[in-house]
C-alpha atoms as a PDB file:
ATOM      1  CA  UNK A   1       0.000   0.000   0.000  1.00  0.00           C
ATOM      2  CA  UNK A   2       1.525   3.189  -0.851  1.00  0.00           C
ATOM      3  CA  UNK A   3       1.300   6.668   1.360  1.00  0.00           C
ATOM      4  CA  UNK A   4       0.815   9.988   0.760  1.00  0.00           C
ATOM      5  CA  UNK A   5       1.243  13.461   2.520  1.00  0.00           C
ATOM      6  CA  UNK A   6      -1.498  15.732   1.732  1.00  0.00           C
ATOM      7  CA  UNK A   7       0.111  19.190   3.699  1.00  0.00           C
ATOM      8  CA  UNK A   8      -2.202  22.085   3.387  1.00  0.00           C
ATOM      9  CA  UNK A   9      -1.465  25.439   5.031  1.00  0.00           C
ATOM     10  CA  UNK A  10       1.665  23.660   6.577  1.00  0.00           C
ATOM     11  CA  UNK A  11      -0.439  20.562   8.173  1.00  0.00           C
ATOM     12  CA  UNK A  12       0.062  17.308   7.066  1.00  0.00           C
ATOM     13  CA  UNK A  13      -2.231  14.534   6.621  1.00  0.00           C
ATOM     14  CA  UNK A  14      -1.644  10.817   6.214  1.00  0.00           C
ATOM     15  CA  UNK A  15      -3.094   9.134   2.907  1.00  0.00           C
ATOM     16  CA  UNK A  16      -3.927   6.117   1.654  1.00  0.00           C
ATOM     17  CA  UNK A  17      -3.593   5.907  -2.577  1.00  0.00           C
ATOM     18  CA  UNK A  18      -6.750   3.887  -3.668  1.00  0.00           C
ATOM     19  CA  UNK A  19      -4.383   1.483  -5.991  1.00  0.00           C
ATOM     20  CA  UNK A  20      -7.174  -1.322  -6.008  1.00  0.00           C
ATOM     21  CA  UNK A  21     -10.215   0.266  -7.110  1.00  0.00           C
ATOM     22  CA  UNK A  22      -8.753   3.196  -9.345  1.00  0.00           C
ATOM     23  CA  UNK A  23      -5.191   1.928 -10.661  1.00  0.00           C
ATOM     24  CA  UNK A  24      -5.284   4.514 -13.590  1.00  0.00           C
ATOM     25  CA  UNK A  25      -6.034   7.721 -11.784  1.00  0.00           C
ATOM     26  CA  UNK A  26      -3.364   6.575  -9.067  1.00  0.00           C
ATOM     27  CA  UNK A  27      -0.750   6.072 -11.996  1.00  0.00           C
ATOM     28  CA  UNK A  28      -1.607   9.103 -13.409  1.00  0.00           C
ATOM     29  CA  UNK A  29      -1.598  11.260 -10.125  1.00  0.00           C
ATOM     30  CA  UNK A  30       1.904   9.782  -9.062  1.00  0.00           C
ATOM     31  CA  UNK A  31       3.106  10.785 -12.417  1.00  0.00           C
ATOM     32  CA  UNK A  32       2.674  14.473 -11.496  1.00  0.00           C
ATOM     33  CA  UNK A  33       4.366  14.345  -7.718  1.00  0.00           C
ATOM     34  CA  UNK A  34       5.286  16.469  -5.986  1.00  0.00           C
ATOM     35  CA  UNK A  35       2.481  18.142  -6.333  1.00  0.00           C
ATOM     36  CA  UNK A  36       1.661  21.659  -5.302  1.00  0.00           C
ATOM     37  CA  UNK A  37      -0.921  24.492  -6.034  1.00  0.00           C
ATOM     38  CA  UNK A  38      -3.740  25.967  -3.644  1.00  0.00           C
ATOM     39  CA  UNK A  39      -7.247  25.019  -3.110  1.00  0.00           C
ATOM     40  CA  UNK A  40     -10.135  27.804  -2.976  1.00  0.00           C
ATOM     41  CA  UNK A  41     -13.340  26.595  -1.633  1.00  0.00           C
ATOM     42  CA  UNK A  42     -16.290  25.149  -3.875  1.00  0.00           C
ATOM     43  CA  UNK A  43     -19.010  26.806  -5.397  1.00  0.00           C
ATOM     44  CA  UNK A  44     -21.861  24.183  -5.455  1.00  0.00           C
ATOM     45  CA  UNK A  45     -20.721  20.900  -3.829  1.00  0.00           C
ATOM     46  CA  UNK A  46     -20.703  21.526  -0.721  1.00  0.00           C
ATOM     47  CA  UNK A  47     -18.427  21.131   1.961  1.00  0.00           C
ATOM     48  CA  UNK A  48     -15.142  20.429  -0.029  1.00  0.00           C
ATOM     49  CA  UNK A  49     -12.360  22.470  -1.275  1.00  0.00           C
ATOM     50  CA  UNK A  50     -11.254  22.150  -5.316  1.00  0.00           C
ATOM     51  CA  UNK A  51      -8.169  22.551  -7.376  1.00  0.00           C
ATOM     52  CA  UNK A  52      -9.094  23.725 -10.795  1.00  0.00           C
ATOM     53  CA  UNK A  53      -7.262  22.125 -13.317  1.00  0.00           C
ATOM     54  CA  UNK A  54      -8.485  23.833 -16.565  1.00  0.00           C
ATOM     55  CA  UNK A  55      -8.261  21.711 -19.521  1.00  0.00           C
ATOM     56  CA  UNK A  56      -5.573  19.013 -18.643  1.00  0.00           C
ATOM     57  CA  UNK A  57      -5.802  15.813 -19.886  1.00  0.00           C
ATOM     58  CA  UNK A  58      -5.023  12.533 -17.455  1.00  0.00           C
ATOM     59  CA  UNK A  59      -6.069  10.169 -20.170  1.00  0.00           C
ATOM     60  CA  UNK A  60      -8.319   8.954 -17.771  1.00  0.00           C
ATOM     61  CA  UNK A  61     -12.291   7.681 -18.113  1.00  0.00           C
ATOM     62  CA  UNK A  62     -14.266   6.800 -15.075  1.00  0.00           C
ATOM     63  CA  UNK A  63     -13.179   4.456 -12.239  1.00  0.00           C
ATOM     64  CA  UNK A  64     -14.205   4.433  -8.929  1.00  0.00           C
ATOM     65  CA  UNK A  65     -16.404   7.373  -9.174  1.00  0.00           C
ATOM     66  CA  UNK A  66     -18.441   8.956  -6.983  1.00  0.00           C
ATOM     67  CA  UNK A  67     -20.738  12.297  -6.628  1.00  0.00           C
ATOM     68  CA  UNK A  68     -20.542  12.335  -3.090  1.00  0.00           C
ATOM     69  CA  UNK A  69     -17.309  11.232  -1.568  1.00  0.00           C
ATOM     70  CA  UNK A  70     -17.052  11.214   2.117  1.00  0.00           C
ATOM     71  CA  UNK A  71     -14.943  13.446   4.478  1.00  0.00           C
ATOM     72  CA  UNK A  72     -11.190  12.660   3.642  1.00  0.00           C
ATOM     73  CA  UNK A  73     -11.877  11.350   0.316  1.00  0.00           C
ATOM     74  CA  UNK A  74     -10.054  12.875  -2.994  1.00  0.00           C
ATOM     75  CA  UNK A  75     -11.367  12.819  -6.523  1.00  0.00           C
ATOM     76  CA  UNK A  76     -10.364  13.618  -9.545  1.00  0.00           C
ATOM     77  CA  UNK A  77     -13.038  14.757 -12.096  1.00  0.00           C
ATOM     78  CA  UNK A  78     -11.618  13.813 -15.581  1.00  0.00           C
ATOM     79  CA  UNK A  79     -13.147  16.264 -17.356  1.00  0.00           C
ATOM     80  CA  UNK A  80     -15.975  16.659 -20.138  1.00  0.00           C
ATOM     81  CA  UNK A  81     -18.896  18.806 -18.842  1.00  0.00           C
ATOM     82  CA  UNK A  82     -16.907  20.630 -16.875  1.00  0.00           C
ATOM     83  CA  UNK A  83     -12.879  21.587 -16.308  1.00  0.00           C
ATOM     84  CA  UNK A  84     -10.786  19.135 -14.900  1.00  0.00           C
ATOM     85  CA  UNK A  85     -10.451  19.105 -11.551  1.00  0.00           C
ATOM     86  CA  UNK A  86      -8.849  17.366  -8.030  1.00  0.00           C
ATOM     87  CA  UNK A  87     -11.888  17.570  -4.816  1.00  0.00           C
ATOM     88  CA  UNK A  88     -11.354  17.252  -1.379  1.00  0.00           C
ATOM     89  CA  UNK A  89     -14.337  16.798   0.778  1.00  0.00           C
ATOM     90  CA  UNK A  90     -13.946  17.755   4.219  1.00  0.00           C
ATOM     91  CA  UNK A  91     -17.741  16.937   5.252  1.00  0.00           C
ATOM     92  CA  UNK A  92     -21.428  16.220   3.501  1.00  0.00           C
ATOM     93  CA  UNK A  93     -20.400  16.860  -0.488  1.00  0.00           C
ATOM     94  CA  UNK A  94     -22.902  16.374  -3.269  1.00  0.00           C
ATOM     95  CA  UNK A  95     -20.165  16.694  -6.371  1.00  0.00           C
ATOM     96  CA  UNK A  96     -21.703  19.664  -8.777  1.00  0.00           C
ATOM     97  CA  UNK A  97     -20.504  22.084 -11.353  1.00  0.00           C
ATOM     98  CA  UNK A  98     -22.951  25.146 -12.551  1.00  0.00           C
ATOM     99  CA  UNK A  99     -24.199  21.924 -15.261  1.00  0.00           C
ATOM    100  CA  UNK A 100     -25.125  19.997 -12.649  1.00  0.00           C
ATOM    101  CA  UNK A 101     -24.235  16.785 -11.233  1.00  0.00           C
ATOM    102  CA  UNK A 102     -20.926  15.473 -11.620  1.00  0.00           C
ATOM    103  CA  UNK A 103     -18.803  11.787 -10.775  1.00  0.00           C
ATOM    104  CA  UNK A 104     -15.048  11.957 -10.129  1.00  0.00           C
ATOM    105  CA  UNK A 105     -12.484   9.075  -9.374  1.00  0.00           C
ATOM    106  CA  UNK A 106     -12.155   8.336  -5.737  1.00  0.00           C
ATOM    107  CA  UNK A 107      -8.160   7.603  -5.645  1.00  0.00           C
ATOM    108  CA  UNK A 108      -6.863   8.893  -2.712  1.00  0.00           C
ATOM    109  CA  UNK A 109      -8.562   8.739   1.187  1.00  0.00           C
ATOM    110  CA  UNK A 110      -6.932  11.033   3.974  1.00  0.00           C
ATOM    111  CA  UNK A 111      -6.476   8.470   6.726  1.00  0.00           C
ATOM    112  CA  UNK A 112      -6.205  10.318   9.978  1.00  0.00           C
ATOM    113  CA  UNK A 113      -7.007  14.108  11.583  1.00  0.00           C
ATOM    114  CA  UNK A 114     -10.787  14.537   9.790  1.00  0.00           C
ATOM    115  CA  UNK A 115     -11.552  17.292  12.471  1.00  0.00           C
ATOM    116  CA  UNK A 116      -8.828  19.148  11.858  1.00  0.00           C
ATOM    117  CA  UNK A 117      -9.027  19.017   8.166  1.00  0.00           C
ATOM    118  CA  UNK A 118     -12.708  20.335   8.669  1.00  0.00           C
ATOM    119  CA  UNK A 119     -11.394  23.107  10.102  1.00  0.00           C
ATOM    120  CA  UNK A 120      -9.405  24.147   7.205  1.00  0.00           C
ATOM    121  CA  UNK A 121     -11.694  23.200   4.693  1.00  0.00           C
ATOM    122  CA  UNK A 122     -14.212  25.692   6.864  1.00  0.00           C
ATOM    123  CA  UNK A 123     -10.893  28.552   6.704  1.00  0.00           C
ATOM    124  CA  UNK A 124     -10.781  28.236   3.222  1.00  0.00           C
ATOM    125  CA  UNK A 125     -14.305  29.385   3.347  1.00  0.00           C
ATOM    126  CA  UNK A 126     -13.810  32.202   5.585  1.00  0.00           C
ATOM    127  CA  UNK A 127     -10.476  33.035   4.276  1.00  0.00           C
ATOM    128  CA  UNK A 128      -9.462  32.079   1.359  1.00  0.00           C
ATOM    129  CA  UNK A 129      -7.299  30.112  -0.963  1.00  0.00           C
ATOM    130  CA  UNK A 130      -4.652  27.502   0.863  1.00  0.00           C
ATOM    131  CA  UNK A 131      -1.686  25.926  -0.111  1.00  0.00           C
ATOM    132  CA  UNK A 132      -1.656  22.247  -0.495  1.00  0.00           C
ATOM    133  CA  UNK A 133       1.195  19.492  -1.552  1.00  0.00           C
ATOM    134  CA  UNK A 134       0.823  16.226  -2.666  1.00  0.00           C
ATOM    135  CA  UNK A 135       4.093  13.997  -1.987  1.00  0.00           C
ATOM    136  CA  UNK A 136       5.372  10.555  -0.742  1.00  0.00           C
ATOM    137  CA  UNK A 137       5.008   9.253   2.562  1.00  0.00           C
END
């Protein structure tokens, strides 16, 4: 099983890579590590924060997607109807864009600290933007 670091706003989080049920996202994500960039706050799904990724291309269809991924859990949204993009719900998330409902690929779970990464995802609300970084355990 391979680990992750998810650090946002100088925190870290442990992670869990979801190598069973979506191998090609998980390839493609570790690909791009280290990873960093800042996450703002969603517009319509909820309680989750969101990287916008524009147009990039993974290469990837659907695996192990969800619309409403639980606290801790990561997606990436391939694109299509909407941009690309990487979600991180921090509590109840209904995955949405302005054309409605979306699915993204479940690939990576954060493991440990779900209160405290609440609280963040609640400062990004208040606050603003915060940095994040993806890297090896």
């Amino acid at each position: 099983m391979t680990e992750l670091v998810v650090e946002i706003d100088g925190e870290s989080f442990p992670a869990r890579l979801e190598t069973d049920r979506a191998p090609k996202t998980v390839e493609a994500f570790l690909k791009v590590l280290p990873y960093s960039e800042r996450i703002i706050h969603v517009r319509w799904s909820g309680e989750a924060c969101w990287i916008p990724l524009g147009d990039k291309d993974f290469g990837l269809g659907y695996e192990n997607a969800t619309s409403h991924p639980a606290p801790g859990e990561i997606i990436l949204y391939p694109g299509g109807v909407s941009e690309t993009e990487i979600l991180l719900s921090y509590g109840p998330t209904a995955f949405a864009s302005k054309a409605g409902p979306l699915a993204g690929n479940h690939f990576l779970t954060i493991t440990d600290k779900l209160d405290r990464l609440a609280e963040l995802g609640r400062g990004t609300l208040w606050s603003g933007a915060k940095s994040i970084q993806f890297r090896l355990a």
